[in-house]
PDB file of N, CA and C in Angstrom:
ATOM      1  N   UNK A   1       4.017 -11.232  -5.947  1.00  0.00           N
ATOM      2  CA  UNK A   1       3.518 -11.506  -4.604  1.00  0.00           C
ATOM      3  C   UNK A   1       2.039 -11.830  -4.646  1.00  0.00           C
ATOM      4  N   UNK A   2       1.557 -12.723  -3.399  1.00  0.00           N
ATOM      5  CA  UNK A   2       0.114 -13.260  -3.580  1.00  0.00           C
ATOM      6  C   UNK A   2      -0.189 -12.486  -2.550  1.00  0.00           C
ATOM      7  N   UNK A   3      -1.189 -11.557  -2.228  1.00  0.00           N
ATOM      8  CA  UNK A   3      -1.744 -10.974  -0.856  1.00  0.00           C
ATOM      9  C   UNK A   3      -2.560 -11.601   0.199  1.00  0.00           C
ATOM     10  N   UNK A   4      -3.011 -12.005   0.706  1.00  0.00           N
ATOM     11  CA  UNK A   4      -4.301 -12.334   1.567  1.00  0.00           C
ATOM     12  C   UNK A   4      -4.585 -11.402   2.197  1.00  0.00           C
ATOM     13  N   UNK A   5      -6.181 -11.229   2.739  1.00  0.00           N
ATOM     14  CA  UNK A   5      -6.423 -10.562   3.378  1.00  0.00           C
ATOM     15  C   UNK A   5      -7.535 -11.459   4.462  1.00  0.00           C
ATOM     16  N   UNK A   6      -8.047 -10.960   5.622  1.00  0.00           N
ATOM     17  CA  UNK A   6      -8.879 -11.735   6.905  1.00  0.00           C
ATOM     18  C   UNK A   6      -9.941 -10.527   7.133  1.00  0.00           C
ATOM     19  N   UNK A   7     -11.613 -10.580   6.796  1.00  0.00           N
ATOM     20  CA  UNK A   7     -12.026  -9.412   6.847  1.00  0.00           C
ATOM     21  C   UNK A   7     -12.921 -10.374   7.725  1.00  0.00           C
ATOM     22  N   UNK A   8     -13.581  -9.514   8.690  1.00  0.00           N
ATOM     23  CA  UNK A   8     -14.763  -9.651   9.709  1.00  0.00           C
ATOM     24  C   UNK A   8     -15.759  -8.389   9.797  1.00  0.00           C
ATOM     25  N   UNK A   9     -17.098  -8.636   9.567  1.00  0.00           N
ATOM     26  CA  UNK A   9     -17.489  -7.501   9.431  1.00  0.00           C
ATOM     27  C   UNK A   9     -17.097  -6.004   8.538  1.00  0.00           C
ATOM     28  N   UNK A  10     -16.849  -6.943   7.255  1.00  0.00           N
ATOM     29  CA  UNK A  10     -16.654  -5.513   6.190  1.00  0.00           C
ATOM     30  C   UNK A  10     -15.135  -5.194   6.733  1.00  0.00           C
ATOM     31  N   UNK A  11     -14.779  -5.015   7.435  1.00  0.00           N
ATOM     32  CA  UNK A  11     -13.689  -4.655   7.248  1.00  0.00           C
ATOM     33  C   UNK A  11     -11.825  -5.792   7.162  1.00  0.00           C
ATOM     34  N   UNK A  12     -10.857  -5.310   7.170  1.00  0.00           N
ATOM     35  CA  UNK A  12      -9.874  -5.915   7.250  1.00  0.00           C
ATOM     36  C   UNK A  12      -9.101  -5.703   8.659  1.00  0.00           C
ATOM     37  N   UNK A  13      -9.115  -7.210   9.022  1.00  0.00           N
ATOM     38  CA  UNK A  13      -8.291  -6.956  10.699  1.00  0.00           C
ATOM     39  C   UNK A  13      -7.064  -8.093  10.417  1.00  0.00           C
ATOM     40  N   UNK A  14      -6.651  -8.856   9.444  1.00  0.00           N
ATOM     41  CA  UNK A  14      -5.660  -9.489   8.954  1.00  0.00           C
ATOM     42  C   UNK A  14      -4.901  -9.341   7.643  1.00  0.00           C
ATOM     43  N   UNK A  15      -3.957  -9.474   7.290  1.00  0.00           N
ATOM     44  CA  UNK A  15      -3.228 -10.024   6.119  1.00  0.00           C
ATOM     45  C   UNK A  15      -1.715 -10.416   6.338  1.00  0.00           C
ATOM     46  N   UNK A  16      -1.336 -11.347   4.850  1.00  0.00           N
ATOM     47  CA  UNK A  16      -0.174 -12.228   4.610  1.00  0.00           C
ATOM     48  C   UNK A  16      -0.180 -11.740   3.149  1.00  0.00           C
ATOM     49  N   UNK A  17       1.663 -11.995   3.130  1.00  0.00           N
ATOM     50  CA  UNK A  17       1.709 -11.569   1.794  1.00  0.00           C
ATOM     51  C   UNK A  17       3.146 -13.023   1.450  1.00  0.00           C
ATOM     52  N   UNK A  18       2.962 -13.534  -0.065  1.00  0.00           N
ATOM     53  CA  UNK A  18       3.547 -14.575   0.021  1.00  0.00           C
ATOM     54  C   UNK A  18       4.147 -13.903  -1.695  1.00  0.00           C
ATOM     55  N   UNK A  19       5.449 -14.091  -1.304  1.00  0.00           N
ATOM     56  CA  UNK A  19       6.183 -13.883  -2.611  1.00  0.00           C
ATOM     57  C   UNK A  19       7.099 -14.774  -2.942  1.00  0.00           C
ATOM     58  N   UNK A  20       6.683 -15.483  -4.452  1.00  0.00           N
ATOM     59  CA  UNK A  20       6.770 -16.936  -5.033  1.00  0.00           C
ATOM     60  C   UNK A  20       7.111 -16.640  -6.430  1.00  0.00           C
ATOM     61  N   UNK A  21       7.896 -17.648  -7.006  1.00  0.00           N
ATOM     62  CA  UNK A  21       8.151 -17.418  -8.190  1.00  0.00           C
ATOM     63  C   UNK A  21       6.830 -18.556  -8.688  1.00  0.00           C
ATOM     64  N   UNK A  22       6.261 -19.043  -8.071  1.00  0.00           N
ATOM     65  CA  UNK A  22       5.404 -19.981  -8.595  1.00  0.00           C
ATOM     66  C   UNK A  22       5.643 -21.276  -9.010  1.00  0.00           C
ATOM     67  N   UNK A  23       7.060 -21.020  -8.957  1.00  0.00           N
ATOM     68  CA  UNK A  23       7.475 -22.454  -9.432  1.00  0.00           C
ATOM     69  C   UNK A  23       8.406 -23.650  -8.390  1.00  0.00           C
ATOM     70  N   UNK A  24       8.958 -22.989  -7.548  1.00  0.00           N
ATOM     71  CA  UNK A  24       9.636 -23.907  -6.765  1.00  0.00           C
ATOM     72  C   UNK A  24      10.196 -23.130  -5.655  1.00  0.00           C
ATOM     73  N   UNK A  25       9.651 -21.658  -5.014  1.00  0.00           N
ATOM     74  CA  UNK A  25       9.834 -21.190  -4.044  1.00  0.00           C
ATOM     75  C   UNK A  25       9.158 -20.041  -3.639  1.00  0.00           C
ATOM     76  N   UNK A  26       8.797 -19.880  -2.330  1.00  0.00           N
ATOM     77  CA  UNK A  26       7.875 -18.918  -2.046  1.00  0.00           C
ATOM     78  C   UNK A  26       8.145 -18.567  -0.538  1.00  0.00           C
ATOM     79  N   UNK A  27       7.999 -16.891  -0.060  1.00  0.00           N
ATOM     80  CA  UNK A  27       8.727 -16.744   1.260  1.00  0.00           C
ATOM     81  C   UNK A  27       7.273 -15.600   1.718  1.00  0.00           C
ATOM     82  N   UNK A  28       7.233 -16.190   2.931  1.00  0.00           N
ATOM     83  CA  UNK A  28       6.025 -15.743   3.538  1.00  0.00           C
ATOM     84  C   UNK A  28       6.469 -14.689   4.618  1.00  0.00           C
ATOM     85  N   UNK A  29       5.962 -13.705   4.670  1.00  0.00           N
ATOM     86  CA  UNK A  29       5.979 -12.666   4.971  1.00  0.00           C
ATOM     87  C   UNK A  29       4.540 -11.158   5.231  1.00  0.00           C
ATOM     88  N   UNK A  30       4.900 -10.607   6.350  1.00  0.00           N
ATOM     89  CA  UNK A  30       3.961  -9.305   6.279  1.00  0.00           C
ATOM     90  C   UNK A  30       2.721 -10.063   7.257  1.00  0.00           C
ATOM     91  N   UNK A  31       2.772 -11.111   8.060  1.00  0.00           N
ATOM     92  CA  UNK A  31       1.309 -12.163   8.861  1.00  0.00           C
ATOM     93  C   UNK A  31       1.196 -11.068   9.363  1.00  0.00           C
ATOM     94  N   UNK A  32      -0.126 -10.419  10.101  1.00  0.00           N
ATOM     95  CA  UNK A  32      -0.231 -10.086  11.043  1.00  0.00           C
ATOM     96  C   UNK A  32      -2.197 -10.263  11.427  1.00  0.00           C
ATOM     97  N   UNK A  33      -2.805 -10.421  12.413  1.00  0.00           N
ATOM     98  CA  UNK A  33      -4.132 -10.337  13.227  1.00  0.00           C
ATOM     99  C   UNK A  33      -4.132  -9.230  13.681  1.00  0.00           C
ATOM    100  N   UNK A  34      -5.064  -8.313  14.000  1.00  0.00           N
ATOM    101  CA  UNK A  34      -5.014  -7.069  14.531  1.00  0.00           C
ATOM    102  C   UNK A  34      -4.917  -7.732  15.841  1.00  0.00           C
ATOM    103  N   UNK A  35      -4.647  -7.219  16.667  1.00  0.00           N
ATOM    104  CA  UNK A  35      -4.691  -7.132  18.642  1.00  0.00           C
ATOM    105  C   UNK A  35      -5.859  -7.980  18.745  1.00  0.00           C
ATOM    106  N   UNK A  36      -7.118  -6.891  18.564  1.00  0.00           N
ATOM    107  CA  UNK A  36      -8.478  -7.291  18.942  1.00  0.00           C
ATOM    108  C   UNK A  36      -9.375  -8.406  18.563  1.00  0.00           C
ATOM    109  N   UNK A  37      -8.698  -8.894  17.404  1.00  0.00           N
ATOM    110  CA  UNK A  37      -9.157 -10.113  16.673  1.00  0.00           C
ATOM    111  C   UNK A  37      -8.153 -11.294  16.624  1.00  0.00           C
ATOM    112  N   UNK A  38      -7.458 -11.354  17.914  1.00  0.00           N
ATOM    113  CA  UNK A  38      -6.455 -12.277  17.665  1.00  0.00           C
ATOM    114  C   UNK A  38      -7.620 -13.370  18.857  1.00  0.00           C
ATOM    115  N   UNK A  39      -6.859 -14.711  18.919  1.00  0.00           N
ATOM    116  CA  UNK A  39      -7.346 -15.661  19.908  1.00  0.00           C
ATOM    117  C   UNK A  39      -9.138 -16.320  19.629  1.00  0.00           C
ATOM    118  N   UNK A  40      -8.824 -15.887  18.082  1.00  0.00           N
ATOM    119  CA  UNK A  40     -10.354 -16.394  17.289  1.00  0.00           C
ATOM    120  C   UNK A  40     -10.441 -17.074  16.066  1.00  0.00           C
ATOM    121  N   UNK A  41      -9.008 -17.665  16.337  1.00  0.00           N
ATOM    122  CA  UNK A  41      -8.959 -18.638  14.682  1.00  0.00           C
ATOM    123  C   UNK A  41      -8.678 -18.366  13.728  1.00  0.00           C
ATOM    124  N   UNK A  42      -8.763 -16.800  13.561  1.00  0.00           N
ATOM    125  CA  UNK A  42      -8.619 -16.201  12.089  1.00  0.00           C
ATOM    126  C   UNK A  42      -7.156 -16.232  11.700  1.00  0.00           C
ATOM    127  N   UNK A  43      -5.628 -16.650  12.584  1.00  0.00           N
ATOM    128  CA  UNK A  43      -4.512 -17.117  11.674  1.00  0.00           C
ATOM    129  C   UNK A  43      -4.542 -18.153  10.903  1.00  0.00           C
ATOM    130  N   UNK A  44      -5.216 -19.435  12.076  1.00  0.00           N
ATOM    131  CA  UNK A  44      -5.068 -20.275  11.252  1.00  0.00           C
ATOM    132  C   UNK A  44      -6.287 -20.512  10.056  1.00  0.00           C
ATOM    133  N   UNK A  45      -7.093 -20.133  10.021  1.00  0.00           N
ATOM    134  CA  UNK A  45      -7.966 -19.521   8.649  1.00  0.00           C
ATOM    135  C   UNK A  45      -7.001 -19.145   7.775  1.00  0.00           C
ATOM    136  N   UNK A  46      -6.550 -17.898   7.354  1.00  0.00           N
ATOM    137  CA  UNK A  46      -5.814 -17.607   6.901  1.00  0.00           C
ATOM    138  C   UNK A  46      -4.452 -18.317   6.411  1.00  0.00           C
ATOM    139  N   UNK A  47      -4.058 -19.300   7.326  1.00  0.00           N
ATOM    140  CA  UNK A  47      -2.847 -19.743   6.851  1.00  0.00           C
ATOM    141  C   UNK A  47      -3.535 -20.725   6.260  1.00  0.00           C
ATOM    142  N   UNK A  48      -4.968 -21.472   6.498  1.00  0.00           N
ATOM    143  CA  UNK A  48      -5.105 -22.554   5.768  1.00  0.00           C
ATOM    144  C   UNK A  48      -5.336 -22.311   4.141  1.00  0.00           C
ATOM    145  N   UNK A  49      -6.099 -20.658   3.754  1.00  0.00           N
ATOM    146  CA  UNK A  49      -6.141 -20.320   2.841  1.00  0.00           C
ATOM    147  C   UNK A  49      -4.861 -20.101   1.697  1.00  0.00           C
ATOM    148  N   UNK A  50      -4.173 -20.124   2.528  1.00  0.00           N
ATOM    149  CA  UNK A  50      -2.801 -19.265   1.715  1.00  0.00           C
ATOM    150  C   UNK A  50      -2.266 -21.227   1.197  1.00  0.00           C
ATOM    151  N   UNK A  51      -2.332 -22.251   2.566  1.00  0.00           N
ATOM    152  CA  UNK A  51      -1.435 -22.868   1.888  1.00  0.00           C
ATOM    153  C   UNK A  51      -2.136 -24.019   1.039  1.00  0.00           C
ATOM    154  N   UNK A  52      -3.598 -23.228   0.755  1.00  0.00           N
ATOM    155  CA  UNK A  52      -4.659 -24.546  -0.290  1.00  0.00           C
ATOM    156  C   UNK A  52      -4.773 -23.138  -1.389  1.00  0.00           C
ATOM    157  N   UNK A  53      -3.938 -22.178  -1.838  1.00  0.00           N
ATOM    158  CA  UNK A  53      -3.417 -21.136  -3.118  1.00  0.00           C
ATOM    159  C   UNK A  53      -3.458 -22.309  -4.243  1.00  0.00           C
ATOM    160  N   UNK A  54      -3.833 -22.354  -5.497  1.00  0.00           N
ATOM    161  CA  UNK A  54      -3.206 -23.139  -6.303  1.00  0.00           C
ATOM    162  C   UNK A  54      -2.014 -22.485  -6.581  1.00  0.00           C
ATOM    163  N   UNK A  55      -1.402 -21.504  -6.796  1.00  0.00           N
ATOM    164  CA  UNK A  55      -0.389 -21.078  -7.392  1.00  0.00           C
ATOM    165  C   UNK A  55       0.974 -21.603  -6.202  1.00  0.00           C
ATOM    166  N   UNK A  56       0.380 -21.637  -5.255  1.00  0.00           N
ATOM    167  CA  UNK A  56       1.571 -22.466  -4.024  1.00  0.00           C
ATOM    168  C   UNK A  56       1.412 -23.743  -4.077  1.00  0.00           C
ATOM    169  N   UNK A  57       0.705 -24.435  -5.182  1.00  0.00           N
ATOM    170  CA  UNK A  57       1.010 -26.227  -4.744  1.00  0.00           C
ATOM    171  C   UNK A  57       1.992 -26.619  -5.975  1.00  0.00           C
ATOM    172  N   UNK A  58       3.324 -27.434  -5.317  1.00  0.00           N
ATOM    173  CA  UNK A  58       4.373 -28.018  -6.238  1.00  0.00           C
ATOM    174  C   UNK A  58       5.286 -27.530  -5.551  1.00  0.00           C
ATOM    175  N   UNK A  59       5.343 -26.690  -4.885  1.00  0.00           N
ATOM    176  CA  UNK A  59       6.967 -26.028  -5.016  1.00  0.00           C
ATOM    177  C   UNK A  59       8.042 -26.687  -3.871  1.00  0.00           C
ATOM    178  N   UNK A  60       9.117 -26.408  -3.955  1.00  0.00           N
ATOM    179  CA  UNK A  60       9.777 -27.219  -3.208  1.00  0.00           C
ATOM    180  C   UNK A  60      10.721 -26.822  -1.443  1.00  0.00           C
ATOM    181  N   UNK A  61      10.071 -25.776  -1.990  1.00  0.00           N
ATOM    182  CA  UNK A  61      10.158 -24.649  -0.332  1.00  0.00           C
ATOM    183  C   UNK A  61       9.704 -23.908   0.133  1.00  0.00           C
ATOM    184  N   UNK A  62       9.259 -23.730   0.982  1.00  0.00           N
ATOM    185  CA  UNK A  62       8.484 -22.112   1.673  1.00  0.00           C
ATOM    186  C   UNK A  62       9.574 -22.003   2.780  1.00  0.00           C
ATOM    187  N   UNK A  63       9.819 -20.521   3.031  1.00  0.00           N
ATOM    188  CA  UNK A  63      10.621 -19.880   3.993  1.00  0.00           C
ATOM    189  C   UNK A  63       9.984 -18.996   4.578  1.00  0.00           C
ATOM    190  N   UNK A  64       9.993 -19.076   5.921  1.00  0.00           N
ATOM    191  CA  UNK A  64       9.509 -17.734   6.652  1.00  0.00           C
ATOM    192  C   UNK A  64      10.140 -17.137   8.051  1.00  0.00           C
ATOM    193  N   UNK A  65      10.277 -16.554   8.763  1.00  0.00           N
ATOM    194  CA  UNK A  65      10.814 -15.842   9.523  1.00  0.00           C
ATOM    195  C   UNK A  65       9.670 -15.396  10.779  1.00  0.00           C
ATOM    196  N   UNK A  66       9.770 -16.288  11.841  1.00  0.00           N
ATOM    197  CA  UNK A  66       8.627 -16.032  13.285  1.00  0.00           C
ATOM    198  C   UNK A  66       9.352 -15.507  14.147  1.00  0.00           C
ATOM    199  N   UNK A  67       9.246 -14.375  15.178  1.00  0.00           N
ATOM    200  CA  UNK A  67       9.788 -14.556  16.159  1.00  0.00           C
ATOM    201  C   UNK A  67       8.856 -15.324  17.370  1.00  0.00           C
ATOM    202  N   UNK A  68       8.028 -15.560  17.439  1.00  0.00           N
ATOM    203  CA  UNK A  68       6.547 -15.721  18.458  1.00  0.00           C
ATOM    204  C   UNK A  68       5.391 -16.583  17.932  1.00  0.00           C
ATOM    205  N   UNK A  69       5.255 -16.869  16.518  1.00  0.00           N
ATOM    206  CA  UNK A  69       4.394 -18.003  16.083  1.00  0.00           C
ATOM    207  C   UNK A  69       4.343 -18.974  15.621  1.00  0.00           C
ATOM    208  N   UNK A  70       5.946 -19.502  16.277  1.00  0.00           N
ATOM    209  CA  UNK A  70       6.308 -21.116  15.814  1.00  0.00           C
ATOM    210  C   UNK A  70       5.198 -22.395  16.183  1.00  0.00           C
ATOM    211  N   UNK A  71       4.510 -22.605  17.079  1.00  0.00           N
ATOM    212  CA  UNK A  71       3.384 -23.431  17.106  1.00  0.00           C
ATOM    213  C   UNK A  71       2.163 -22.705  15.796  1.00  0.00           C
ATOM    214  N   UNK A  72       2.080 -21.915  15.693  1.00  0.00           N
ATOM    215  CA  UNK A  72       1.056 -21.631  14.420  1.00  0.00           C
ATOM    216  C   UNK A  72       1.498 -22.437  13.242  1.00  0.00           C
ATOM    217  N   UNK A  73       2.809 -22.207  12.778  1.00  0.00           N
ATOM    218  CA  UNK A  73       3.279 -22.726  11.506  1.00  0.00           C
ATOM    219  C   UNK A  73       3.489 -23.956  11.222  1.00  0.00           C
ATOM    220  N   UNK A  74       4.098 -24.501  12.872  1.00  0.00           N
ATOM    221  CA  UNK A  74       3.951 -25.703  12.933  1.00  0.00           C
ATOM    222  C   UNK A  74       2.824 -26.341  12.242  1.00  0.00           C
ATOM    223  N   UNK A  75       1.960 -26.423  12.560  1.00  0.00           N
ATOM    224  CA  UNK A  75       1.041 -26.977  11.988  1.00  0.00           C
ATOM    225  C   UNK A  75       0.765 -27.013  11.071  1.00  0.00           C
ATOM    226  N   UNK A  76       1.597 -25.955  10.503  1.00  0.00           N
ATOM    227  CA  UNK A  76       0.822 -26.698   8.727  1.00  0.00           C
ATOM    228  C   UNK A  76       2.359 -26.756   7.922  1.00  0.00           C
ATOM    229  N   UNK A  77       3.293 -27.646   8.761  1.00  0.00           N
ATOM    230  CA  UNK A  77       4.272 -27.908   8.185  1.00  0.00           C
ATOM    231  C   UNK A  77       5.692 -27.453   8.516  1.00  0.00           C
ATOM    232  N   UNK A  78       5.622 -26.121   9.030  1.00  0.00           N
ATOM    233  CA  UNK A  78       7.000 -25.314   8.837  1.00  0.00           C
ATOM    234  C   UNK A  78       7.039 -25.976   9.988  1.00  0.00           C
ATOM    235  N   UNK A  79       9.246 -26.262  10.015  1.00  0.00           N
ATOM    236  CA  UNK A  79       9.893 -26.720  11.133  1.00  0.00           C
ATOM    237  C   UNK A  79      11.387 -25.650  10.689  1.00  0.00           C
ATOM    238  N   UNK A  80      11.989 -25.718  11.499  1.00  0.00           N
ATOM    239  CA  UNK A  80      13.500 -24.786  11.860  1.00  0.00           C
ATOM    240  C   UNK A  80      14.376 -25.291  10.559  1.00  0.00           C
ATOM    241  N   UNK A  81      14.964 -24.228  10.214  1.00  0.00           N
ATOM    242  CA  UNK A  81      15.601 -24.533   9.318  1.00  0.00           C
ATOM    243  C   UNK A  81      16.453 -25.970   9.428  1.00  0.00           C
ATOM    244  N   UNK A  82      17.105 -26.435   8.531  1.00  0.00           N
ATOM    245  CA  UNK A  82      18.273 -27.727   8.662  1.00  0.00           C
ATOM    246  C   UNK A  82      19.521 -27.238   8.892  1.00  0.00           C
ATOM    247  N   UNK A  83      19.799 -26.413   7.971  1.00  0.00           N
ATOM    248  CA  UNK A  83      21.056 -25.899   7.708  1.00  0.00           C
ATOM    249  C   UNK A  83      20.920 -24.319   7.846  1.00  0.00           C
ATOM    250  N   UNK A  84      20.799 -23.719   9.431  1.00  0.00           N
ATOM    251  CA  UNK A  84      20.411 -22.247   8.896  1.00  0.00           C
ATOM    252  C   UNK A  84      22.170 -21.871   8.569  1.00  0.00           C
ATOM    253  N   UNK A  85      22.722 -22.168   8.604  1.00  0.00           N
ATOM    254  CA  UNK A  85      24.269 -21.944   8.049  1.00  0.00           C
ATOM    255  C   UNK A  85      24.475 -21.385   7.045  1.00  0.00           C
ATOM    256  N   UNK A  86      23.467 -21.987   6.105  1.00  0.00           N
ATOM    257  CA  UNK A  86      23.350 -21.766   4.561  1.00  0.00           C
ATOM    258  C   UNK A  86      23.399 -20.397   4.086  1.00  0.00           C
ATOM    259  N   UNK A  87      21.985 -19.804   5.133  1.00  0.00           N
ATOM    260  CA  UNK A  87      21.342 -18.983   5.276  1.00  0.00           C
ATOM    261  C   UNK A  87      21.813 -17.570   5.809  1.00  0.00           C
ATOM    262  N   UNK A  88      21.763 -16.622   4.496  1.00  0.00           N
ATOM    263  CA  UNK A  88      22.570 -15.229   4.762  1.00  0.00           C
ATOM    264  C   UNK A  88      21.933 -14.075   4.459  1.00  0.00           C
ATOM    265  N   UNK A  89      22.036 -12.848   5.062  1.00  0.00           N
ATOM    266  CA  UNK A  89      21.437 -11.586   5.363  1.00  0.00           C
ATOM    267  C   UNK A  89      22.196 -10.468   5.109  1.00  0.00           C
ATOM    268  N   UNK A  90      21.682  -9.687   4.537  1.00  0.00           N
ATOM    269  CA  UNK A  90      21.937  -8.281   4.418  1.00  0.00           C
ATOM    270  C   UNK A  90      20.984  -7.322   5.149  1.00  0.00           C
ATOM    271  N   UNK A  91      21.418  -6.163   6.130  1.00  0.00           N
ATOM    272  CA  UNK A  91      20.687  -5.733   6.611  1.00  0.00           C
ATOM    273  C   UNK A  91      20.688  -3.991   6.023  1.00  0.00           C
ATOM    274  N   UNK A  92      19.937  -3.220   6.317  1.00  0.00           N
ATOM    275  CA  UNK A  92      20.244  -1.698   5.215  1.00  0.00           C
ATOM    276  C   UNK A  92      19.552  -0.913   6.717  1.00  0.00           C
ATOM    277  N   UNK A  93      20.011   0.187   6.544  1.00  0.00           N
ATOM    278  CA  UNK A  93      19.575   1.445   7.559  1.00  0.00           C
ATOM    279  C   UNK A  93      18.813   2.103   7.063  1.00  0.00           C
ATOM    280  N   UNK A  94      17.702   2.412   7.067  1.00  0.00           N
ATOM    281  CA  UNK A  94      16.428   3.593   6.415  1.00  0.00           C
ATOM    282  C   UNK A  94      15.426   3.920   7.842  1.00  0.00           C
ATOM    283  N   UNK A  95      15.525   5.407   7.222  1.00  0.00           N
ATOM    284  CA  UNK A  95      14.077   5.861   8.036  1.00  0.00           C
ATOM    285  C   UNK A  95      12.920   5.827   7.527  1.00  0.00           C
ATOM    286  N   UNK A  96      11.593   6.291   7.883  1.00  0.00           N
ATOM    287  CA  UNK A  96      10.445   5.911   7.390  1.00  0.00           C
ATOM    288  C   UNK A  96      10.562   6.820   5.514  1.00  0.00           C
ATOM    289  N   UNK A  97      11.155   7.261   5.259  1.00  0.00           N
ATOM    290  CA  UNK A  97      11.452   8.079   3.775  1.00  0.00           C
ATOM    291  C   UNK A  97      11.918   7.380   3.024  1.00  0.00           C
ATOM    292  N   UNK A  98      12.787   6.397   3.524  1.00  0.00           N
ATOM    293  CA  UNK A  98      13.485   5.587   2.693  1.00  0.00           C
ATOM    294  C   UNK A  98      15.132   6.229   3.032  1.00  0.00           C
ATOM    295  N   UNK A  99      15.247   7.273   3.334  1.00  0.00           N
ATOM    296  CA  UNK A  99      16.615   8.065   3.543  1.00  0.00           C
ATOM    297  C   UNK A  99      17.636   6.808   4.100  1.00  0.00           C
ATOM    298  N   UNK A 100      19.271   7.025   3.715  1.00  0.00           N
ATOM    299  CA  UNK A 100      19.501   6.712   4.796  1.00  0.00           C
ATOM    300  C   UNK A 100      19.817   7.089   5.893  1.00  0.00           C
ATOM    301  N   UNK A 101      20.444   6.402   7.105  1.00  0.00           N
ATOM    302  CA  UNK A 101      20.440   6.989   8.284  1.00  0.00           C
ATOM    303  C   UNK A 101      21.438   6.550   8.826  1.00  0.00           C
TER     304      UNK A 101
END
C-alpha cells in the first residue's frame, strides 16, 4: 500500500491509502478531509498527488468505491464502472476486536 497524508499547520487533517501491485492495478481507498478542513482544496491536492505517484503511472486500472464524491474523482478520470456485473463482494461481521458477531 502507498499512504498519503494532507498536513496544514504541522499537523494531519487528511489521508488516502492506495493499494497496487504496481504493475497493472491499484484500488483506492481510506480518502478522508477532516470536517474542518474540508471546502479548501485539500482533496483535490491530494488526489492530484496520489495520481502524479510514479509507482501509479502504467497501470491499467484504478478502482474505487464513493458514496458522495463522484464529482471529485471525476475529474481526474474515474467514471462508473462498465460492467459492475463483473464485480463481486464478500462481506464479514466483526466488532471493533476483530471478534465475530
Amino acid at each position: 500500500s502507498l499512504c498519503f497524508g494532507v498536513y496544514k499547520g504541522g499537523k494531519q487533517v487528511g489521508f488516502a491509502r492506495m493499494m497496487t501491485d504496481k504493475a497493472t492495478f491499484a484500488y483506492l481507498a481510506d480518502v478522508f478531509i477532516l470536517p474542518e478542513h474540508r471546502k479548501q482544496g485539500l482533496s483535490k491536492k491530494l488526489m492530484s498527488g496520489i495520481m502524479a505517484h510514479p509507482d501509479l503511472q502504467g497501470l491499467r486500472k484504478m478502482l474505487l468505491a464513493t458514496a458522495d464524491a463522484h464529482g471529485l474523482y471525476k475529474q481526474f478520470g474515474f467514471k462508473e464502472l462498465e460492467k459492475p456485473g463483473n464485480f463481486m463482494e464478500k462481506k464479514f461481521q466483526y466488532n471493533y476486536l476483530g471478534d465475530p458477531v
